[in-house]
Protein backbone atom coordinates (compact mmCIF):
# COMPACT_ATOMS: atom_id res chain seq x y z
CA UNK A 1 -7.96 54.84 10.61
CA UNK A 2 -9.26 53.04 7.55
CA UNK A 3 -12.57 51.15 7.62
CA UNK A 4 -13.26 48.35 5.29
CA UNK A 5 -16.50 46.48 4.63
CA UNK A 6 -16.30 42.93 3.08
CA UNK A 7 -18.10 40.53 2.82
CA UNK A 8 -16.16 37.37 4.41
CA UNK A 9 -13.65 39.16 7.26
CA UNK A 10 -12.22 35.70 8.20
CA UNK A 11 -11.11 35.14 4.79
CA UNK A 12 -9.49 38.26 5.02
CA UNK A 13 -7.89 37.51 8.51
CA UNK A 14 -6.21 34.11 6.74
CA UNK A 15 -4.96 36.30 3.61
CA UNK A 16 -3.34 38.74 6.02
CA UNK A 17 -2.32 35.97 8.09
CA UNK A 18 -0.24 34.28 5.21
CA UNK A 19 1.25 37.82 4.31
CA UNK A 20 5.03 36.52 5.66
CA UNK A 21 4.96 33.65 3.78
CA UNK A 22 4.40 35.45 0.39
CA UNK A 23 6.46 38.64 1.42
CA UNK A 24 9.45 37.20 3.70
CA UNK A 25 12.07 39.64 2.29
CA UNK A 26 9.78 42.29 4.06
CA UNK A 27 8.90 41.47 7.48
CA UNK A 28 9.19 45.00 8.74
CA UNK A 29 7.22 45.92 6.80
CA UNK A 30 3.95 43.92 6.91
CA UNK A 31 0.43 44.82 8.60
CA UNK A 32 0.16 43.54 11.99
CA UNK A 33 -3.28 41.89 13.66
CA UNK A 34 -4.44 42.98 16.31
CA UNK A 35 -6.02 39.79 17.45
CA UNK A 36 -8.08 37.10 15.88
CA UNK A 37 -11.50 38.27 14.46
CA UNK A 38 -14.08 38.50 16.73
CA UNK A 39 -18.27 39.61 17.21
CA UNK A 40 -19.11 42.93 18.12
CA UNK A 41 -22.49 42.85 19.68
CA UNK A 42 -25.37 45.13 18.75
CA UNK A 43 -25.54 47.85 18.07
CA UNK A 44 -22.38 47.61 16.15
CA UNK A 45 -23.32 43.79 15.57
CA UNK A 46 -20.11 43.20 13.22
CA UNK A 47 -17.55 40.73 12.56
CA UNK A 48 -14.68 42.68 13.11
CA UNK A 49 -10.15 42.22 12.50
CA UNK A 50 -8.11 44.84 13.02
CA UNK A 51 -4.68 45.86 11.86
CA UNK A 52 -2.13 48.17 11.96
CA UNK A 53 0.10 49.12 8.60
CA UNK A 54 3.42 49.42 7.92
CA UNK A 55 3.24 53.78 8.67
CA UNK A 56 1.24 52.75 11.94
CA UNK A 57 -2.62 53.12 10.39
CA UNK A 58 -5.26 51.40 12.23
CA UNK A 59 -7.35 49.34 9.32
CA UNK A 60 -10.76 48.13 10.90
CA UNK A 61 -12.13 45.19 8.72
CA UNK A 62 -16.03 44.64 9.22
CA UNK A 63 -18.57 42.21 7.77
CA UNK A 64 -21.63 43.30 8.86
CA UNK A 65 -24.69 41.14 9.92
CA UNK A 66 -27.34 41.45 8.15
């Protein structure tokens, strides 16, 4: 698993999101979401994406409330 921290995660759901359209020639081998982003409730309290990569890696996109 990989965790990143940012600062905007639904910015970085849309980027991921238009992946196919930038990288056609290499649908197999894109990240795939795991569901829209969503809230994690306290005491995580997180906005929160997930993904897997192309050799099957979990990456966990946060942006943490502050």
């Amino acid at each position: 698993m990989l965790h990143l921290s940012v600062e905007d995660v639904d910015s970085w759901h849309q980027h991921i999101v238009k992946l196919p359209d930038d990288f056609s020639a290499f649908e197999n081998d894109l990240p795939r979401l795991i569901g829209p982003p969503k809230d994690e409730p306290p005491p995580y309290d997180a906005r929160v994406c997930y993904l897997v990569d192309p050799a099957g890696v979990l990456i966990h996109i946060a942006q943490f409330n502050t």
